[in-house]
Protein backbone atom coordinates (compact mmCIF):
# COMPACT_ATOMS: atom_id res chain seq x y z
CA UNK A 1 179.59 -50.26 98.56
CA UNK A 2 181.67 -51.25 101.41
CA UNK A 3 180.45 -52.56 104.59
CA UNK A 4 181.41 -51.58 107.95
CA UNK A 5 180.82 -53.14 111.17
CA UNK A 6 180.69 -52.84 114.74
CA UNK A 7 180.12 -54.58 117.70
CA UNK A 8 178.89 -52.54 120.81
CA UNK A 9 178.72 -54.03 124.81
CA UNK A 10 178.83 -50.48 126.50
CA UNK A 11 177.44 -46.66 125.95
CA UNK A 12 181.06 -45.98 125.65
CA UNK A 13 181.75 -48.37 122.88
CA UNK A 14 178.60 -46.64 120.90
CA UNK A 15 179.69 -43.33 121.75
CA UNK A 16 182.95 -44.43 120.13
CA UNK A 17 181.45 -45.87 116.77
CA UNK A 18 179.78 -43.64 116.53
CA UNK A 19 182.67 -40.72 116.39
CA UNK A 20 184.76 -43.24 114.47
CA UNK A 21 181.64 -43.92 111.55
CA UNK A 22 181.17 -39.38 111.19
CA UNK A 23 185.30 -39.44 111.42
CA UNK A 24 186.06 -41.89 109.34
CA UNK A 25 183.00 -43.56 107.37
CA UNK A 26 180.68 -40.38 106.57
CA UNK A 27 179.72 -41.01 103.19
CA UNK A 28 179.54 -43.93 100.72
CA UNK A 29 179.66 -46.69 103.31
CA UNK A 30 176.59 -49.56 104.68
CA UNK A 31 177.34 -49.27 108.36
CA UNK A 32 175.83 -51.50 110.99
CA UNK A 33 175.87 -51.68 114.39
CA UNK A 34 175.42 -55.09 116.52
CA UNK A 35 174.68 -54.58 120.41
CA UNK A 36 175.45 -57.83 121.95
CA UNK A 37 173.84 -58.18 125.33
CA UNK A 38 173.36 -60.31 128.49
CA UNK A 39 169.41 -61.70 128.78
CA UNK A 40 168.01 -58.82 131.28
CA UNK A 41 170.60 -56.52 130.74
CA UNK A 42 170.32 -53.54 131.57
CA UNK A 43 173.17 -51.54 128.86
CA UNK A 44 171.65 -49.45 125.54
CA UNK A 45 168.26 -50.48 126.15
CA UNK A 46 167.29 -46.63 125.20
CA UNK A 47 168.79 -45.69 121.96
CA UNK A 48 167.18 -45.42 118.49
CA UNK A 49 168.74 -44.88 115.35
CA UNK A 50 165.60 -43.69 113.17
CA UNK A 51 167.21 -40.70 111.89
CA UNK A 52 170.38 -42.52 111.23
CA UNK A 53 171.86 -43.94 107.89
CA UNK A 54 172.94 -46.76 110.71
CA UNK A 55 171.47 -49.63 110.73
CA UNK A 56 171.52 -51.10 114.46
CA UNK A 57 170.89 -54.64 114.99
CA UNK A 58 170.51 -56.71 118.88
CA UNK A 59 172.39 -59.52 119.59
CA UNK A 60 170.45 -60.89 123.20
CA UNK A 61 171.65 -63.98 124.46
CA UNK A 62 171.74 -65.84 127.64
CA UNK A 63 175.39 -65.66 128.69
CA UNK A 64 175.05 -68.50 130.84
CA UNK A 65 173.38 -71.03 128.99
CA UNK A 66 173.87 -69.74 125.60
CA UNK A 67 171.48 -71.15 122.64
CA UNK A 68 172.12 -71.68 118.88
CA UNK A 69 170.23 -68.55 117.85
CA UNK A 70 173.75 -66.91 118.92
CA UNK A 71 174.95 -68.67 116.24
CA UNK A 72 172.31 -67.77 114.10
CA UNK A 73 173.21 -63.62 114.52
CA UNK A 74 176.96 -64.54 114.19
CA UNK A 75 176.36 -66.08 110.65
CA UNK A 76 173.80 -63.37 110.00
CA UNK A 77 177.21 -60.65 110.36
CA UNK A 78 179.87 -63.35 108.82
CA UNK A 79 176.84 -63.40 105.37
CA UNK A 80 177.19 -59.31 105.80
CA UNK A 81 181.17 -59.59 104.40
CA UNK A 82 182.05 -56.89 106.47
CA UNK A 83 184.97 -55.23 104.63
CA UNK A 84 185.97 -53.72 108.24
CA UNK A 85 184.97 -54.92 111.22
CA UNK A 86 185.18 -53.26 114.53
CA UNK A 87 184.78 -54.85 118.34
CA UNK A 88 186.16 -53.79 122.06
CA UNK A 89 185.91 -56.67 124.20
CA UNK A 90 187.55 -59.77 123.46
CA UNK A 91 186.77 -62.04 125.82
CA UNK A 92 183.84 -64.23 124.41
CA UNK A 93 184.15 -67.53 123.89
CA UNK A 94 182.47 -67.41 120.30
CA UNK A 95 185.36 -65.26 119.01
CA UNK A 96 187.28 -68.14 117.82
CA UNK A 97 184.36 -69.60 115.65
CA UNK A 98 183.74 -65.67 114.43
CA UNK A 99 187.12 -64.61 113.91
CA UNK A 100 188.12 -67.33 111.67
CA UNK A 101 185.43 -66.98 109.27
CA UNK A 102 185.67 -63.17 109.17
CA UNK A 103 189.19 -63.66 108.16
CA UNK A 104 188.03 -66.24 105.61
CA UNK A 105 185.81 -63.13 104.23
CA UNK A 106 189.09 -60.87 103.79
CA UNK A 107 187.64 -58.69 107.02
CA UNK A 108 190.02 -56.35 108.30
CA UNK A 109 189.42 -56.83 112.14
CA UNK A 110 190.19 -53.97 114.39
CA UNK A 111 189.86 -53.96 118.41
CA UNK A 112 189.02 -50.47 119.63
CA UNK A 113 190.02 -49.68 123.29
CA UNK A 114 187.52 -50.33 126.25
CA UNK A 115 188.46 -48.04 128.35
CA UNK A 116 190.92 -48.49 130.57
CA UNK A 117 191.82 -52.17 129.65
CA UNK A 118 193.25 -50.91 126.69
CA UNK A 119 195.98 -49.23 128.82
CA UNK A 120 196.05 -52.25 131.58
CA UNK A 121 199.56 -54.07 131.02
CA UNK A 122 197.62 -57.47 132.15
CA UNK A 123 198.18 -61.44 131.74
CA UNK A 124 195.01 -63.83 132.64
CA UNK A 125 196.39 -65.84 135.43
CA UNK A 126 196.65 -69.49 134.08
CA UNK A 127 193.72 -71.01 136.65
CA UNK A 128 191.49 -68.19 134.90
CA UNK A 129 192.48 -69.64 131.13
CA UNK A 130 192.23 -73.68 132.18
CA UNK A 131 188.25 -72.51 133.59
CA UNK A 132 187.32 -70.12 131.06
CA UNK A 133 188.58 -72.82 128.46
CA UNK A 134 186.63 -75.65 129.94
CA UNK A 135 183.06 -73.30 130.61
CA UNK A 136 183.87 -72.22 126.59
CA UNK A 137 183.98 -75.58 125.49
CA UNK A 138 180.61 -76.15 127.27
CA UNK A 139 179.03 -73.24 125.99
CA UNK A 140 180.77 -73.96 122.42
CA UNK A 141 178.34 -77.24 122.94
CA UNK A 142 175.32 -75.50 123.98
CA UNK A 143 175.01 -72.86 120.91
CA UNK A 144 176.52 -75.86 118.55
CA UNK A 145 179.52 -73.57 117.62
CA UNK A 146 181.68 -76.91 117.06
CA UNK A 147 184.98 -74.96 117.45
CA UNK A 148 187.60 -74.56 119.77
CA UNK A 149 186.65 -71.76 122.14
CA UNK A 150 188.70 -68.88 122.23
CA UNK A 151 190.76 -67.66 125.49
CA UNK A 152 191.91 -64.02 125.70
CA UNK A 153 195.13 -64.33 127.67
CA UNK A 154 196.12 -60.66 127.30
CA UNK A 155 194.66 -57.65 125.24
CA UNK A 156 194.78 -58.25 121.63
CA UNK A 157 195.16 -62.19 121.90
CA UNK A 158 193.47 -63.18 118.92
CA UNK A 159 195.66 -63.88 115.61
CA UNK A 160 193.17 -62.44 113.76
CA UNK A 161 193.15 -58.88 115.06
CA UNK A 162 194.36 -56.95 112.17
CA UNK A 163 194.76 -53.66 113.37
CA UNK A 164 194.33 -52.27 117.78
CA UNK A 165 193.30 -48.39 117.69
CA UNK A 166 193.95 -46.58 120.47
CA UNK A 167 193.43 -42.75 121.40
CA UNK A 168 197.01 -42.63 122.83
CA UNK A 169 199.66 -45.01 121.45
CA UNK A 170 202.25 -43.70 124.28
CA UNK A 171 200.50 -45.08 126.40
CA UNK A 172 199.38 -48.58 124.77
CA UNK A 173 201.94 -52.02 125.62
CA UNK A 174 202.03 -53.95 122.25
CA UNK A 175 202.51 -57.39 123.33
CA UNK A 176 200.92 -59.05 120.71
CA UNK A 177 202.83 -56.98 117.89
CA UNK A 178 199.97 -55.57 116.22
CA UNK A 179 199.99 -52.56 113.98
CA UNK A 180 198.31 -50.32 116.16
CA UNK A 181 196.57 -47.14 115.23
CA UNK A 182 196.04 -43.46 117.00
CA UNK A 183 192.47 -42.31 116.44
CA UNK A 184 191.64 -38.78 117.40
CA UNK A 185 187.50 -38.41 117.90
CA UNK A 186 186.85 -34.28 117.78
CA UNK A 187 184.82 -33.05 119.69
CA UNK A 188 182.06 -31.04 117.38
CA UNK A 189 177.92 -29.83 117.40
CA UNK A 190 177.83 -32.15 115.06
CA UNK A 191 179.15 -35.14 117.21
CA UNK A 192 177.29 -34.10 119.59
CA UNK A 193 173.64 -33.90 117.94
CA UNK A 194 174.01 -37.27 116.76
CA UNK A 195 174.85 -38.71 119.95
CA UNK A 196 172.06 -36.83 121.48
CA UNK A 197 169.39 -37.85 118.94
CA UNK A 198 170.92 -41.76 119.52
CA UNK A 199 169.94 -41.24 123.17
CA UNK A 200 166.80 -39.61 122.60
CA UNK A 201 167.98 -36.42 124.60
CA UNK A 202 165.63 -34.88 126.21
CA UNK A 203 167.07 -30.46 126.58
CA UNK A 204 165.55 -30.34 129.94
CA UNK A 205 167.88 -33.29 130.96
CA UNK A 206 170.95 -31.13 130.33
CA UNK A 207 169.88 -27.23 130.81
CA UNK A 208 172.74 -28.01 134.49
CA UNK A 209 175.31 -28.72 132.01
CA UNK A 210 174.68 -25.89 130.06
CA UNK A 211 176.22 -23.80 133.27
CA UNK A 212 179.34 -23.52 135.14
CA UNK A 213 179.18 -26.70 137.30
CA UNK A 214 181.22 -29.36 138.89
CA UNK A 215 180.31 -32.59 138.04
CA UNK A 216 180.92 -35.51 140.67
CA UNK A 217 180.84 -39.34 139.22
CA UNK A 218 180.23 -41.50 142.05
CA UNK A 219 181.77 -44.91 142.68
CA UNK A 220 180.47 -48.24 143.63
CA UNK A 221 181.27 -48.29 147.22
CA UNK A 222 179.18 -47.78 150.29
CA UNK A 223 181.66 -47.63 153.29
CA UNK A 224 181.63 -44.96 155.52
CA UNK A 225 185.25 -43.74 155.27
CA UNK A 226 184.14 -43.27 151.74
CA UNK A 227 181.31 -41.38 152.18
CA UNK A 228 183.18 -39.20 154.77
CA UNK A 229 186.08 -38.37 152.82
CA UNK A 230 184.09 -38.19 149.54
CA UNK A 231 181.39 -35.46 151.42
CA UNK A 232 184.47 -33.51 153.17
CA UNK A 233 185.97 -33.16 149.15
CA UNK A 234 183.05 -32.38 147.58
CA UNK A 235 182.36 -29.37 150.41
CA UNK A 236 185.97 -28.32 149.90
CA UNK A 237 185.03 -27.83 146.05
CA UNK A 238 181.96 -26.01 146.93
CA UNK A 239 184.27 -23.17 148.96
CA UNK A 240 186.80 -23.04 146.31
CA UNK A 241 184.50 -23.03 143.44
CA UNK A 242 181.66 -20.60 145.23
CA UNK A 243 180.28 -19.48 141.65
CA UNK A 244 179.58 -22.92 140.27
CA UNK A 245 176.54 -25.64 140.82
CA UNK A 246 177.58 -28.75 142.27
CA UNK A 247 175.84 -31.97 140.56
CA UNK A 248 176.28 -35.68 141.54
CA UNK A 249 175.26 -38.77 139.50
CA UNK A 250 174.95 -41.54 141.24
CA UNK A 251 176.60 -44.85 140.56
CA UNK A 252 173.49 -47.50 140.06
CA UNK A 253 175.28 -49.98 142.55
CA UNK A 254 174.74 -47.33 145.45
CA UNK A 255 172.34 -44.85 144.50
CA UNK A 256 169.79 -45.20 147.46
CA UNK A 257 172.31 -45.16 150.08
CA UNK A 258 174.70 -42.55 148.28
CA UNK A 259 171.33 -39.94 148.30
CA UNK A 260 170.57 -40.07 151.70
CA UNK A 261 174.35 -39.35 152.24
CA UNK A 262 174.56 -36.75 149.77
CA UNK A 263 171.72 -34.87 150.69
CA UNK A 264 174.18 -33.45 153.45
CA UNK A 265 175.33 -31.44 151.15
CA UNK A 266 174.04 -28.05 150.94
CA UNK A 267 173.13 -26.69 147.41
CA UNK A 268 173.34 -30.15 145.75
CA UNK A 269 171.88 -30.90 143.05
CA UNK A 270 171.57 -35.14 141.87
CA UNK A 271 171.81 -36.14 137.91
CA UNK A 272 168.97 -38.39 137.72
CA UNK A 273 168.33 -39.83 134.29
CA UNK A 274 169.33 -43.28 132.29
CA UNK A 275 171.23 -41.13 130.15
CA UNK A 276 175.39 -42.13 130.68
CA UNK A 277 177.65 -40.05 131.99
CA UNK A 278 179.48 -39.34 128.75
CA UNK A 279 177.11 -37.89 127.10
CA UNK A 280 176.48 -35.34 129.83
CA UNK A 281 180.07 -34.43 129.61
CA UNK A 282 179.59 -34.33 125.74
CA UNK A 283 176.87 -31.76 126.44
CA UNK A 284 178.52 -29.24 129.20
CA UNK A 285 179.62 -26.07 128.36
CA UNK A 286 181.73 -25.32 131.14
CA UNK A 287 181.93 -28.16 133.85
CA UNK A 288 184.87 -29.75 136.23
CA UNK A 289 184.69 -33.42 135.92
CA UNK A 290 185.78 -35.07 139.00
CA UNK A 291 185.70 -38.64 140.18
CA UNK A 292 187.56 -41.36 141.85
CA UNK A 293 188.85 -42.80 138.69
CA UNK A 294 185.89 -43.47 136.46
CA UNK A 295 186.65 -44.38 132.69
CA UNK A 296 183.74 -42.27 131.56
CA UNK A 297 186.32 -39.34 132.11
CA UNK A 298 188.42 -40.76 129.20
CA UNK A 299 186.06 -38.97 126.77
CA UNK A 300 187.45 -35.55 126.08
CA UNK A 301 185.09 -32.32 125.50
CA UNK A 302 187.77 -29.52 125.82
CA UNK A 303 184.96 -27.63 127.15
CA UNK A 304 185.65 -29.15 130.44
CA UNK A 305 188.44 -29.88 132.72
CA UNK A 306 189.34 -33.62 134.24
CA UNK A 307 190.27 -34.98 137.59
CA UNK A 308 191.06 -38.00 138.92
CA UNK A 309 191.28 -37.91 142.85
CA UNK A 310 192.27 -41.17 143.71
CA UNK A 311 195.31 -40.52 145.58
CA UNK A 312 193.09 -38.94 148.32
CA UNK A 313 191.79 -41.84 148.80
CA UNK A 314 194.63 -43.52 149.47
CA UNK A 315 193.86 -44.92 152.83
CA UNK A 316 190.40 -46.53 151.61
CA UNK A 317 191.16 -48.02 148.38
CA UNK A 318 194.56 -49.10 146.71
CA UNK A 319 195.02 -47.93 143.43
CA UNK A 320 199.08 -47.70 143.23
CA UNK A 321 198.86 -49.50 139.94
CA UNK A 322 196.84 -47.33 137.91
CA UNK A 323 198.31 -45.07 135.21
CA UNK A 324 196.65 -42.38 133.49
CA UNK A 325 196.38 -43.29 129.83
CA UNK A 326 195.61 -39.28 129.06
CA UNK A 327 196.28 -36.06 128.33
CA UNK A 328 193.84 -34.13 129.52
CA UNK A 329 192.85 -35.82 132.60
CA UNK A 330 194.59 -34.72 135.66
CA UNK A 331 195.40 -36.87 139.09
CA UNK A 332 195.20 -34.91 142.08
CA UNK A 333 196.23 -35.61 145.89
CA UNK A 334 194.47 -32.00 147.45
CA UNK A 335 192.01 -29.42 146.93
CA UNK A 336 195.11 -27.11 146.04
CA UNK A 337 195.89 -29.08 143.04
CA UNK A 338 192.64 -28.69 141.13
């Protein structure tokens, strides 16, 4: 039986694998999943795969001061022989030491997109690559991984990265020349029940998303322009879209302050669960996903509709660089354009 492997950091990378495992590795595969984690963090701590044919393993370690135990878990998935092999971040400096003996194994690697960096036409200035190179040889020394430590210099460094899927291939820069790959993830009940049994859904937590709403994803800042503009939008929404419920989750960075703010609002209603935002936009029936530009709008349930509204923000925050890696999300400078 063949063994497949992944390697989560994020909800979205889980939500991902597990789309990729029902669309791709249903039946007649050993599948594992490894969560690798900072010490205290604070990322999938509530999932359980009990009712899953996946097996999901924890890889905690102190990021700073990593020990050999990392090692330990790393030879624990290299003993595996992973026939496939599946990651999204590539930026550790164990991947070297990982990589190498994967590829020794006959592993087909494959880096799956994290978000928006998969999309981000970026080079790691050389002052970043000369530090991260000396703090990797330091932490090579601390877990005894005697091995040069690897340096991501731009996505899809490593040699060994066999194959880069992507959910739009327009959209991806190949720099590295690898054979890259268009994945398509539909959107199903049955999708859905497995991510909601992952999370441990609670119904109750999603009976708003079962109605016509607008959904509002907060950002990370705490300015007042930002509050004013973001308040003045959301109340513009409100009059244009009189027959739906307005709901905001708010960002953990600036919840406290971004209540008392919100509260302003008449008719608002606040998302307030550990559950991410994906998966409420996996669960709506009929919602308008708005937000400044968060990446948790990249996942697609056609039952919804996508906007980006940076651009009327345009005087608070610079994003001029960004491009929209998607289809179905759509970037809007006025209330006229939703």
């Amino acid at each position: 039986m063949k063994s497949i492997v992944f390697m989560v950091n994020t909800e979205y990378h889980l939500l991902l694998s597990v789309g990729i495992i029902q669309q791709y590795f249903n039946s007649g595969y050993k599948l594992l999943i490894y969560r690798v984690s900072p010490k205290d963090g604070t990322r999938l701590n509530n999932v359980c795969f009990n009712s899953s044919d996946i097996i999901y393993k924890q890889i905690i370690y102190d990021y700073r001061h990593p020990q050999i135990h990392l090692k330990v878990h790393l030879n624990e998935i290299i003993d595996v022989h992973p026939d496939i092999f599946f990651f999204f971040l590539e930026n550790k400096f164990w991947m070297g030491y990982f990589f190498s003996r994967l590829h020794k194994k006959g592993t087909k690697i494959i880096l799956g997109p994290d978000g928006m960096k998969a999309y981000s036409d970026y080079t790691v200035p050389l002052l970043s690559i000369v530090k991260n190179t000396f703090k990797g040889f330091v932490y090579s020394i601390e877990s005894k991984i005697f091995f040069p430590p690897f340096v991501e210099r731009c996505y899809a460094t490593s040699k060994y990265i066999d194959e880069v899927w992507v959910d739009n291939k327009e959209k991806f820069k190949n720099r590295t020349n690898k054979k890259v790959i268009e994945f398509i993830i539909p959107h199903d009940e049955s999708y859905v029940a497995d991510l909601n049994k992952i999370f441990m859904v609670k119904k109750e937590d999603f009976l708003l998303m079962k109605e016509k709403t607008i959904l509002f994803l907060d950002s990370p800042f705490s300015s007042e322009p930002y509050y004013d503009k973001t308040i003045h939008i959301l109340k513009e929404l409100q009059n244009k879209y009189t027959d739906r419920k307005l709901a905001i989750k708010l960002h953990q960075l600036s919840s406290n302050k971004a209540r008392k703010k919100y509260r302003s609002i008449s008719g608002v209603f606040f998302v307030e669960s550990q559950y991410p935002a994906e998966l409420y936009i996996a669960n709506a029936k009929d919602c308008i996903v708005v937000s400044l530009i968060s990446t948790s709008l990249l996942f697609y349930n056609p039952c919804c509709r996508y906007y980006w509204i940076y651009p009327m923000f345009k005087q608070i925050v610079d994003y001029s660089n960004i491009k929209n890696p998607t289809k179905h999300i759509k970037v809007v400078e006025s209330i006229a354009e939703f």
